[in-house]
PDB file of N, CA and C in Angstrom:
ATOM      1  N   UNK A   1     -20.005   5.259 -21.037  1.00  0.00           N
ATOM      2  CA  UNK A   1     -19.682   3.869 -21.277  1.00  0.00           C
ATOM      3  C   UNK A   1     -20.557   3.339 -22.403  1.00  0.00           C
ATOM      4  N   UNK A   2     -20.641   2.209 -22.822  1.00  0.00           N
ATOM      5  CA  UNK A   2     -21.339   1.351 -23.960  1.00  0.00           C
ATOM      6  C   UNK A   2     -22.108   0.793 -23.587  1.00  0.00           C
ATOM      7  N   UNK A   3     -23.465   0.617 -24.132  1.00  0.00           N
ATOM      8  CA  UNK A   3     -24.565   0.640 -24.000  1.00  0.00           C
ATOM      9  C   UNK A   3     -24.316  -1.361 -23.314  1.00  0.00           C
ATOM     10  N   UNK A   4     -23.483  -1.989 -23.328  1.00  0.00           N
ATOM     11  CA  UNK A   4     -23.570  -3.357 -22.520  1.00  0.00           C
ATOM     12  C   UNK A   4     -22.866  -2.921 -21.115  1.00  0.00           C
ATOM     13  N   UNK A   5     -22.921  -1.558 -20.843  1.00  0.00           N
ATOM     14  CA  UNK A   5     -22.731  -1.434 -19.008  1.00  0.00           C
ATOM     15  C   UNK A   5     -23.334  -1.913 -18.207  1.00  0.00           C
ATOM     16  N   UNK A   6     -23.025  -2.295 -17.120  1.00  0.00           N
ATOM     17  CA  UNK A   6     -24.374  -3.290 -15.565  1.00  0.00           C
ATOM     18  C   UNK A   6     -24.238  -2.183 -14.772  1.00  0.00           C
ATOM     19  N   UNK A   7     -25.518  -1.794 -14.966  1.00  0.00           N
ATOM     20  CA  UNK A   7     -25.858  -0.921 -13.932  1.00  0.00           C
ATOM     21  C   UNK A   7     -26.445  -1.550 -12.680  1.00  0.00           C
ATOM     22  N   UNK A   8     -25.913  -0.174 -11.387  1.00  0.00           N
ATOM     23  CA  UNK A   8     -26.518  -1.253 -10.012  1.00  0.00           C
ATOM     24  C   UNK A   8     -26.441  -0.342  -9.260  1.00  0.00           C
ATOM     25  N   UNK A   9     -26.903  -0.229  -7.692  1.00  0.00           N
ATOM     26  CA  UNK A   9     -27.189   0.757  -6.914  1.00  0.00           C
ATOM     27  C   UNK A   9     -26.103   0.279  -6.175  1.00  0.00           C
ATOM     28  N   UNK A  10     -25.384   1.672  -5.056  1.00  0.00           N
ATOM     29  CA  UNK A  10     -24.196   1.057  -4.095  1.00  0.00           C
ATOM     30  C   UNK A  10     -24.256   1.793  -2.950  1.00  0.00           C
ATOM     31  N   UNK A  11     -23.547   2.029  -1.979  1.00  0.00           N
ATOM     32  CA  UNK A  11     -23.492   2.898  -1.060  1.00  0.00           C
ATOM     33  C   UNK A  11     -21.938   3.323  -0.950  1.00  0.00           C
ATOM     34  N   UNK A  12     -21.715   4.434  -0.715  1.00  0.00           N
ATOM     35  CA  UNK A  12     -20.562   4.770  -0.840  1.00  0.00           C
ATOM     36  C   UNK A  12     -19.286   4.846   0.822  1.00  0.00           C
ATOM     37  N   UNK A  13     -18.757   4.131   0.538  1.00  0.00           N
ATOM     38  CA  UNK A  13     -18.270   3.820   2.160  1.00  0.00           C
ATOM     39  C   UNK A  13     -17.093   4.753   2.599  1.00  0.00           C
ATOM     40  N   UNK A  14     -15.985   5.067   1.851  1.00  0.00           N
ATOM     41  CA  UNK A  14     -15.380   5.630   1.803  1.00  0.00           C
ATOM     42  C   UNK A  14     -15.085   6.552   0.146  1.00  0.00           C
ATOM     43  N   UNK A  15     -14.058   7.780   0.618  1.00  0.00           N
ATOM     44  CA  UNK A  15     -14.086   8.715  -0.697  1.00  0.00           C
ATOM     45  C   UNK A  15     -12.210   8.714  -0.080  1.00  0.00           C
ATOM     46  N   UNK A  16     -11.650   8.706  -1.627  1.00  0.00           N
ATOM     47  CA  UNK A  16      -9.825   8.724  -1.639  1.00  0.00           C
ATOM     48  C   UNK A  16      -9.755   9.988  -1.897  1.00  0.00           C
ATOM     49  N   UNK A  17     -10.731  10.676  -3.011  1.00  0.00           N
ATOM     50  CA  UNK A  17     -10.168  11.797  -3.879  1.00  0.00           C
ATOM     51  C   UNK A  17     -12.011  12.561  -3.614  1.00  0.00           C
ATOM     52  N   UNK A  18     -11.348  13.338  -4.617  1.00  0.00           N
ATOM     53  CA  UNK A  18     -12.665  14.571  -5.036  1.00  0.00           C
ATOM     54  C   UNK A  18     -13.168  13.561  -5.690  1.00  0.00           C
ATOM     55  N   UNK A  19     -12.757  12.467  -6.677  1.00  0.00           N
ATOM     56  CA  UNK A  19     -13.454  12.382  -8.041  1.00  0.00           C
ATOM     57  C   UNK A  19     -12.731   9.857  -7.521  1.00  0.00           C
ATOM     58  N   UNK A  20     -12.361   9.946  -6.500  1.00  0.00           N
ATOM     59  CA  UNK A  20     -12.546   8.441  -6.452  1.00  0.00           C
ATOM     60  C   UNK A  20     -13.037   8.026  -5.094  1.00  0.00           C
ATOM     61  N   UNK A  21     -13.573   6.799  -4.976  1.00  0.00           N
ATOM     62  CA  UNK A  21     -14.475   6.272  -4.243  1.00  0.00           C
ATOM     63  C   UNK A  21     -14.455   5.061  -4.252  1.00  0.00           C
ATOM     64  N   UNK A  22     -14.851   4.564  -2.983  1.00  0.00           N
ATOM     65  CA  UNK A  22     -14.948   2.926  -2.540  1.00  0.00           C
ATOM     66  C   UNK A  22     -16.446   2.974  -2.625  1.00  0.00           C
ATOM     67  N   UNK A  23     -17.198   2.288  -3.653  1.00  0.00           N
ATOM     68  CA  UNK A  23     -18.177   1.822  -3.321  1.00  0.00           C
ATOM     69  C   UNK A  23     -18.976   0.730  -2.727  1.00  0.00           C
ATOM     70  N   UNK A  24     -19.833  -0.306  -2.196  1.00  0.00           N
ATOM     71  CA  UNK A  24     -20.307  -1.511  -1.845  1.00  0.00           C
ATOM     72  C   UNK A  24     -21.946  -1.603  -2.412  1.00  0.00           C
ATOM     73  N   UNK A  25     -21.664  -2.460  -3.062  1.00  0.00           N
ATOM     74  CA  UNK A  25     -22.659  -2.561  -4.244  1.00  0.00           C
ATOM     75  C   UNK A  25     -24.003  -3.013  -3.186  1.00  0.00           C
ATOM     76  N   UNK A  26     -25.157  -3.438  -3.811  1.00  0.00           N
ATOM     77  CA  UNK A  26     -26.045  -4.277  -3.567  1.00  0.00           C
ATOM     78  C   UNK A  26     -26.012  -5.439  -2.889  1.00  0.00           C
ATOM     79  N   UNK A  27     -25.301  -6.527  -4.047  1.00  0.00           N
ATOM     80  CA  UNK A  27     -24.555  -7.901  -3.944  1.00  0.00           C
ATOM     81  C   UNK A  27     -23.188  -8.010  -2.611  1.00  0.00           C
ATOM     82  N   UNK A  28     -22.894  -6.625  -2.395  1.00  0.00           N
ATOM     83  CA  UNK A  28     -22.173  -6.938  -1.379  1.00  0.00           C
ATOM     84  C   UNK A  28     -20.784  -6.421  -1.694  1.00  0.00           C
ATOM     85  N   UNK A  29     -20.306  -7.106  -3.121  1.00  0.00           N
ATOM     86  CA  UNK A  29     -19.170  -6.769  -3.636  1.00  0.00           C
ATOM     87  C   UNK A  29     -18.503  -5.187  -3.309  1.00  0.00           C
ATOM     88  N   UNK A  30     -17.696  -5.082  -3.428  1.00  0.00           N
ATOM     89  CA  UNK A  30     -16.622  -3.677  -3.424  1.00  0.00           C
ATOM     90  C   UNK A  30     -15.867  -3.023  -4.668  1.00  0.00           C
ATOM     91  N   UNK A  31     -16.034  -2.173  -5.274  1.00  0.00           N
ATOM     92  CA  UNK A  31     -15.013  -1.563  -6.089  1.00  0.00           C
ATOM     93  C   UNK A  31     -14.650  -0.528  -5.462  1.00  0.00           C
ATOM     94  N   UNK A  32     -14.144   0.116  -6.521  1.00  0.00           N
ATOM     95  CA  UNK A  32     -13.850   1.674  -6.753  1.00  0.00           C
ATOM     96  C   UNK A  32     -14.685   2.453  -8.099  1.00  0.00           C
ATOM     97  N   UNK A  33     -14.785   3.563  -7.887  1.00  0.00           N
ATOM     98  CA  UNK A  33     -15.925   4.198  -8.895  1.00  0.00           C
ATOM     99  C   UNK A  33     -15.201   5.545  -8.614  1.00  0.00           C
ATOM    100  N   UNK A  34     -15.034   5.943 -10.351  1.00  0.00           N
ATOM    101  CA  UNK A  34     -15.226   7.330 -10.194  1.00  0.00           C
ATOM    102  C   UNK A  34     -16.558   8.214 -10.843  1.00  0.00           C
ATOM    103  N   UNK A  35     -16.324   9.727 -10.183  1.00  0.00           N
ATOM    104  CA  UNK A  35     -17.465  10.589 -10.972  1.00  0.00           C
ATOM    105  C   UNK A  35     -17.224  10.842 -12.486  1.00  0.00           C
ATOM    106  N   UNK A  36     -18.619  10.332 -12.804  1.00  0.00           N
ATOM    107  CA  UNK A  36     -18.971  10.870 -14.012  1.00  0.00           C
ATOM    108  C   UNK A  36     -18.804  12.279 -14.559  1.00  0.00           C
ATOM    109  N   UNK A  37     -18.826  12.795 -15.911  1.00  0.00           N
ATOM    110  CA  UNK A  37     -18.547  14.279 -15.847  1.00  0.00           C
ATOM    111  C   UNK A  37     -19.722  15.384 -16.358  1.00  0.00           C
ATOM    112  N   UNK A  38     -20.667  14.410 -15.521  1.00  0.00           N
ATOM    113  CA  UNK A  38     -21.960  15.555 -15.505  1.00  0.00           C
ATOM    114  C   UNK A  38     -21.848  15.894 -14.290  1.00  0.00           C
ATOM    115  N   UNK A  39     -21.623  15.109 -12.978  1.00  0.00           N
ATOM    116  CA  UNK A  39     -21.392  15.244 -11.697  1.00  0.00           C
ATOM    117  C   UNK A  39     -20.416  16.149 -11.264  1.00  0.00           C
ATOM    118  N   UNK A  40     -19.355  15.993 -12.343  1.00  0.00           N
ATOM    119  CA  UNK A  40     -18.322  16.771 -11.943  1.00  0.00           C
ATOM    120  C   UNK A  40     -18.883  18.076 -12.322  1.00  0.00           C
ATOM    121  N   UNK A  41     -19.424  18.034 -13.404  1.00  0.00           N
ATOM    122  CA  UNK A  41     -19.800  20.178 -14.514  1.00  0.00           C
ATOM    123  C   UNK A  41     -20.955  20.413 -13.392  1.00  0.00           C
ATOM    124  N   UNK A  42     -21.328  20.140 -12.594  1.00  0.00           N
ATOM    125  CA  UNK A  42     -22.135  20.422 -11.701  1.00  0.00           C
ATOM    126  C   UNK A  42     -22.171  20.618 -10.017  1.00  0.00           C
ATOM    127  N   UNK A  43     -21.289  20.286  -9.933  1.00  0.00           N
ATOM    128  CA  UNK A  43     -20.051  20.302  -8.835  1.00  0.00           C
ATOM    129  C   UNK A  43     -21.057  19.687  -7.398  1.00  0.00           C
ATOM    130  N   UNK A  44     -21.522  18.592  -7.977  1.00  0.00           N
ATOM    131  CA  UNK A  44     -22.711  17.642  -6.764  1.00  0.00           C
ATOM    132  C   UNK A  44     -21.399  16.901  -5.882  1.00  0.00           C
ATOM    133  N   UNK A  45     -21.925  17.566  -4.441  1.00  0.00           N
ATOM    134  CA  UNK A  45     -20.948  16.915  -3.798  1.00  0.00           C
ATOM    135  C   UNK A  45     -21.091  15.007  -3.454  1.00  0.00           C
ATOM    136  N   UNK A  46     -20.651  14.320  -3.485  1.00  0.00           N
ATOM    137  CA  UNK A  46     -20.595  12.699  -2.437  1.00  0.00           C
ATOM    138  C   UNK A  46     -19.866  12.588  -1.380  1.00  0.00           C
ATOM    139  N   UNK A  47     -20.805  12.208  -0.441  1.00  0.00           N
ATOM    140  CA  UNK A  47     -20.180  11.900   0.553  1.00  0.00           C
ATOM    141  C   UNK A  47     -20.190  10.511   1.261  1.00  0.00           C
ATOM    142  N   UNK A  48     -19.599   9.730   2.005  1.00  0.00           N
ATOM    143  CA  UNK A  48     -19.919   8.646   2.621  1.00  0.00           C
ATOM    144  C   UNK A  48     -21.290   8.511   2.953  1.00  0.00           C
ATOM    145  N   UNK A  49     -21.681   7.231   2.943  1.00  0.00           N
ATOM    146  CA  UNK A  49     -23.433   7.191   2.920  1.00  0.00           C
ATOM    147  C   UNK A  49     -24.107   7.226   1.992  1.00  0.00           C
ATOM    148  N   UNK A  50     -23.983   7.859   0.962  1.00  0.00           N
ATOM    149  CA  UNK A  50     -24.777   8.117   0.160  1.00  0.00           C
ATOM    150  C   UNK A  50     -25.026   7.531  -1.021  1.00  0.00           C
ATOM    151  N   UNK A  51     -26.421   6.647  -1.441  1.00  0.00           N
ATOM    152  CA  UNK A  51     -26.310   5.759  -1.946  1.00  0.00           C
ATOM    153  C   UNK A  51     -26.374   6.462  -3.482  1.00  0.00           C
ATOM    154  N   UNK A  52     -25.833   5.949  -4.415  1.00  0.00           N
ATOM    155  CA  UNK A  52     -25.405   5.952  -6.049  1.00  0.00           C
ATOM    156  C   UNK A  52     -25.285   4.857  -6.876  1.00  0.00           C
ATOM    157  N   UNK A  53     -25.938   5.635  -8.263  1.00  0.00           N
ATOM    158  CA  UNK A  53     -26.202   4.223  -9.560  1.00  0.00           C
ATOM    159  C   UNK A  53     -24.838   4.419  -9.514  1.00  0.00           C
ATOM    160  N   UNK A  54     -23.975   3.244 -10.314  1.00  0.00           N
ATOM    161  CA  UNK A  54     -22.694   2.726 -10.702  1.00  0.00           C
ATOM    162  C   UNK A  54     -23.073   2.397 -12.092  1.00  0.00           C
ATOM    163  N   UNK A  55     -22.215   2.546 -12.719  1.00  0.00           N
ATOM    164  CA  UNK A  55     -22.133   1.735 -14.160  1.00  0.00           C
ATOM    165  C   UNK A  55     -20.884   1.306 -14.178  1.00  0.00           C
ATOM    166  N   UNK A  56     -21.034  -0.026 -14.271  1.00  0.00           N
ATOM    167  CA  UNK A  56     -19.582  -1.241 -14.154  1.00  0.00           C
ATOM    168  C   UNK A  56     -19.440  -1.573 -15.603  1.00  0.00           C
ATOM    169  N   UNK A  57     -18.406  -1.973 -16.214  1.00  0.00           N
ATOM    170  CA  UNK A  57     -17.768  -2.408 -17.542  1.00  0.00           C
ATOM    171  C   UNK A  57     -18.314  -4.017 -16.770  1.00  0.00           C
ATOM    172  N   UNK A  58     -18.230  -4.686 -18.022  1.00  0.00           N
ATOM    173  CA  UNK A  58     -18.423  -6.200 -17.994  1.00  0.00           C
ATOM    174  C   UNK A  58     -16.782  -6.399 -18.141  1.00  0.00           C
ATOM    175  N   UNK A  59     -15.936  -5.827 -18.785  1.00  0.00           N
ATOM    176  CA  UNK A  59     -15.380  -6.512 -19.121  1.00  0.00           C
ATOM    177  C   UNK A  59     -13.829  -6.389 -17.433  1.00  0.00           C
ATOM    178  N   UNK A  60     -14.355  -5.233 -16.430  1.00  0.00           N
ATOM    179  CA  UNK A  60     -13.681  -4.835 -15.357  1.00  0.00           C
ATOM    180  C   UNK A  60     -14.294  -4.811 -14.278  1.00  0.00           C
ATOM    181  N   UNK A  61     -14.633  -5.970 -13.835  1.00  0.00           N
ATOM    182  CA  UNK A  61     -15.928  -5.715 -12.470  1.00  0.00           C
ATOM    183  C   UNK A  61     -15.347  -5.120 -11.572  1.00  0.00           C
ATOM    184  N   UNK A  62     -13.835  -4.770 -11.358  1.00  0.00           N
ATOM    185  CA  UNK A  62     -13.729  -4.170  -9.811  1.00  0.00           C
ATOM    186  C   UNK A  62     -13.621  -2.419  -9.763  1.00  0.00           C
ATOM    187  N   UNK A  63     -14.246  -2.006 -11.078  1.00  0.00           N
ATOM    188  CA  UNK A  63     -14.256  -0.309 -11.632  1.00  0.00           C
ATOM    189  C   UNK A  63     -15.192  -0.060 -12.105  1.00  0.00           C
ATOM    190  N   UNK A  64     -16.166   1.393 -11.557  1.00  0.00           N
ATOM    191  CA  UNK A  64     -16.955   1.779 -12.319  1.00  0.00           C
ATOM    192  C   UNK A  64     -16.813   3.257 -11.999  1.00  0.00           C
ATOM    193  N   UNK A  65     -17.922   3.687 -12.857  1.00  0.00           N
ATOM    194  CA  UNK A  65     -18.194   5.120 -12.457  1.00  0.00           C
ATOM    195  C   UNK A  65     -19.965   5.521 -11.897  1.00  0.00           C
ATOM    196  N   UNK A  66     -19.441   6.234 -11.103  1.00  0.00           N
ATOM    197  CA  UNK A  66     -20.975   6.979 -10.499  1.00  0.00           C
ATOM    198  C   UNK A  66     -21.725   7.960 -11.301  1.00  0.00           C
ATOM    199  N   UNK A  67     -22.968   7.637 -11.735  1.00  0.00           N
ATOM    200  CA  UNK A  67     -23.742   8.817 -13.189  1.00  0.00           C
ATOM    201  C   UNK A  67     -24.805   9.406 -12.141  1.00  0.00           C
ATOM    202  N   UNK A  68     -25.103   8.569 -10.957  1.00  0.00           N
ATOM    203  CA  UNK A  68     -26.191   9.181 -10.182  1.00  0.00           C
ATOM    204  C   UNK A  68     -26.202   9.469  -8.560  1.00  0.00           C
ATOM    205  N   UNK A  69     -26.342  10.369  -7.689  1.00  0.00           N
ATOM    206  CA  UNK A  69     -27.024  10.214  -6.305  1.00  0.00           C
ATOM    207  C   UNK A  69     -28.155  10.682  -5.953  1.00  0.00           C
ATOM    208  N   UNK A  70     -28.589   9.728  -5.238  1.00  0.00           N
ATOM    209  CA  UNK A  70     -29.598   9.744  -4.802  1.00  0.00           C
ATOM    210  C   UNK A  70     -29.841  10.856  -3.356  1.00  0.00           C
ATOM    211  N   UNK A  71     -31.059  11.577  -3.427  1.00  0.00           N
ATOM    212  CA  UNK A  71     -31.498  12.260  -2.018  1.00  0.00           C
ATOM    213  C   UNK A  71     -31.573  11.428  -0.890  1.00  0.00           C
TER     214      UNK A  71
END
């Protein structure tokens, strides 16, 4: 994404796909997020629970993608 992304920590509540996800941010809010494609060339699994950075577009708050999880 472009360097004016909002990054934010979430927990991941539910998973649709291999590669989409319901996240619940910090703030509370809800999107959907998909994996990034370092996550993917590395084949790191997510599972429910598990909390992850998001990087949200400004210009699409209810979509982002996941670049990180956390242990």
């Amino acid at each position: 994404m472009a360097k004016d992304a909002i990054k934010m920590v979430g927990k991941v509540v539910k998973s649709f796909s291999t590669r989409e996800y319901q996240v619940e941010l910090e703030n509370k809010m809800t999107i959907k997020a998909t994996v990034s494609g370092k996550i993917n060339l590395h084949s790191i699994r997510i599972l429910p629970g598990d909390i992850v950075d998001v990087e949200i577009s400004p210009y699409d708050l209810s979509q982002g993608r996941i670049v990180f999880r956390h242990k």
